[in-house]
Protein backbone atom coordinates (compact mmCIF):
# COMPACT_ATOMS: atom_id res chain seq x y z
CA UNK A 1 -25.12 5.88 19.47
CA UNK A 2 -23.65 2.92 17.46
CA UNK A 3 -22.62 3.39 14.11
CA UNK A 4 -25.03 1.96 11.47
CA UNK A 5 -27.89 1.66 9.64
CA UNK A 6 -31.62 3.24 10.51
CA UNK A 7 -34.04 0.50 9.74
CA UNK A 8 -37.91 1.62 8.82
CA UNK A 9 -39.13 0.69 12.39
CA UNK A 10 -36.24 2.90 13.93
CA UNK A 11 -33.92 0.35 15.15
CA UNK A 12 -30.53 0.68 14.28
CA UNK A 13 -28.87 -2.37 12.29
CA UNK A 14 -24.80 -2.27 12.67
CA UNK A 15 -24.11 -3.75 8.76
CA UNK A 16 -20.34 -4.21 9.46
CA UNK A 17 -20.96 -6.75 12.70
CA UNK A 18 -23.69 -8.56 10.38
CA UNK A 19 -21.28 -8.89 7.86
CA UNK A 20 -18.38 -10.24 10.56
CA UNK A 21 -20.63 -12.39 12.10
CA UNK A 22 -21.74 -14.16 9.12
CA UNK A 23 -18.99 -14.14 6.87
CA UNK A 24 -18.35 -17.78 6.80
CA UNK A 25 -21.90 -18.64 5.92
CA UNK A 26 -23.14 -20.61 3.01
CA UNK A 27 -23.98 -17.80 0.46
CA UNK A 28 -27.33 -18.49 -1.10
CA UNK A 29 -28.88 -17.10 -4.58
CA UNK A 30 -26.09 -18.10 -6.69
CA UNK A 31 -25.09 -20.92 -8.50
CA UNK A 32 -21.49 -20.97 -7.08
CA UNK A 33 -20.88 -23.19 -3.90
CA UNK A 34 -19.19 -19.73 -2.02
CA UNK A 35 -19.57 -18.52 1.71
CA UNK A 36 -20.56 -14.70 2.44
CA UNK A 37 -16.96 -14.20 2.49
CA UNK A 38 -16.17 -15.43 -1.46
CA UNK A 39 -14.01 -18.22 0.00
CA UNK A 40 -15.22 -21.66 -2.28
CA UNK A 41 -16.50 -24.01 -0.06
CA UNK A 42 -17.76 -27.77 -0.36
CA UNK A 43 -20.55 -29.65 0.73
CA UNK A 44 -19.87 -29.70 4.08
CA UNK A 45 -18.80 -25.67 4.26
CA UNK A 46 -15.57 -26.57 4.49
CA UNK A 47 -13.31 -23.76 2.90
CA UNK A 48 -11.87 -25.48 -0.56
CA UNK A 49 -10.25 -21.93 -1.90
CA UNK A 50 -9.82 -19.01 0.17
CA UNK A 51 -10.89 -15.94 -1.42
CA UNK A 52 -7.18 -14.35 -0.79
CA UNK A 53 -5.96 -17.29 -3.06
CA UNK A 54 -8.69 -16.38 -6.00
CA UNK A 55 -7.86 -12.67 -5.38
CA UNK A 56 -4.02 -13.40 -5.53
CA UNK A 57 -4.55 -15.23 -9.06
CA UNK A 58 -6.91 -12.52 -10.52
CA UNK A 59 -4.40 -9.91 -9.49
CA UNK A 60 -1.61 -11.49 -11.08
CA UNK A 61 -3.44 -12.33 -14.34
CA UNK A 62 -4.07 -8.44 -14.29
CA UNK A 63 -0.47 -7.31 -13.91
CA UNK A 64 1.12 -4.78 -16.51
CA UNK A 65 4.39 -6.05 -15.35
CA UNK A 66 4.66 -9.20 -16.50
CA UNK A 67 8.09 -9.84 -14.92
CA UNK A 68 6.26 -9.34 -11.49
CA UNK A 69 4.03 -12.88 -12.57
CA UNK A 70 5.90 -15.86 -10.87
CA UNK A 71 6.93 -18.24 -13.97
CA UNK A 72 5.63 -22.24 -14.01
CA UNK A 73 8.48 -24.83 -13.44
CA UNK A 74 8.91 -27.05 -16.75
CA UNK A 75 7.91 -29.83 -14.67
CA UNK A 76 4.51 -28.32 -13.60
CA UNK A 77 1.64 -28.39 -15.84
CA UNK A 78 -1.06 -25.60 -16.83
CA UNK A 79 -4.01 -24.83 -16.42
CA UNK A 80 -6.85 -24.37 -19.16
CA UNK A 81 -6.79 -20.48 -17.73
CA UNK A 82 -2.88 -19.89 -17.64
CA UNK A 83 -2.90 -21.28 -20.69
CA UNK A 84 -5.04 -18.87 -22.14
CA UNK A 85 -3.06 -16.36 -20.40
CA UNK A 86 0.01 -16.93 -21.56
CA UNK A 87 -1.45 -16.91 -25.19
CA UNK A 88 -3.27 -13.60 -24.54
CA UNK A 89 0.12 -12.08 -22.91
CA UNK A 90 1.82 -13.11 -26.56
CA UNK A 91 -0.85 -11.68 -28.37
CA UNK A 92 -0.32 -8.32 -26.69
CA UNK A 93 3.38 -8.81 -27.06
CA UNK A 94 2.61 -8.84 -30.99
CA UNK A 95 -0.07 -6.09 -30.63
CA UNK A 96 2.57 -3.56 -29.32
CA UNK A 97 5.22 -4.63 -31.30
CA UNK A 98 3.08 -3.79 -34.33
CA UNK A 99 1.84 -0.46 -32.60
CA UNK A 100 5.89 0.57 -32.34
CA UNK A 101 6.51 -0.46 -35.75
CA UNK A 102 4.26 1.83 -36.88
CA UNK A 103 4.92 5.10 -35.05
CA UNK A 104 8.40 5.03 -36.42
């Protein structure tokens, strides 16, 4: 027996070859222009950002170690976000430095 789902009728559904199969399909029921796989797409369905790319950002906006976050040239500009970033990182920068002040 394949591994899957039991649908109401009986019939199994295999979710995981669904998925496969139609990962690269225009996702509808949003207002984002994503495929099925998260990937942002144009128009067309032609991949724009790859999910691994948005994943890669998130993950290195959530770092605790900041030394792990690769640092901008000088000669490269920011983004609205990293800019935000950066001034959230110096925020908690202050934040602890008042929290160790205070335990002493």
């Amino acid at each position: 027996m394949k591994s899957g789902h039991r649908t109401a009728q009986g019939k199994t559904l295999d979710m995981q070859a669904l998925v496969t199969r139609n990962e690269k399909v225009r996702a509808v029921g949003i207002n984002q222009k994503v495929n099925a796989r998260g990937d942002t797409i144009d128009d067309t369905g032609k991949i724009i950002i790859p999910v691994t790319e948005k994943v890669g950002k998130r993950y290195q906006g959530s770092v605790s170690n900041r030394s792990a976050i690769p640092k901008k040239k000088e000669n490269e500009t920011l983004t609205k976000e990293e800019i935000e970033l950066e001034y959230l990182n110096e925020l908690d920068d202050e934040i602890q430095k008042i929290k160790n002040q205070e335990r002493k």
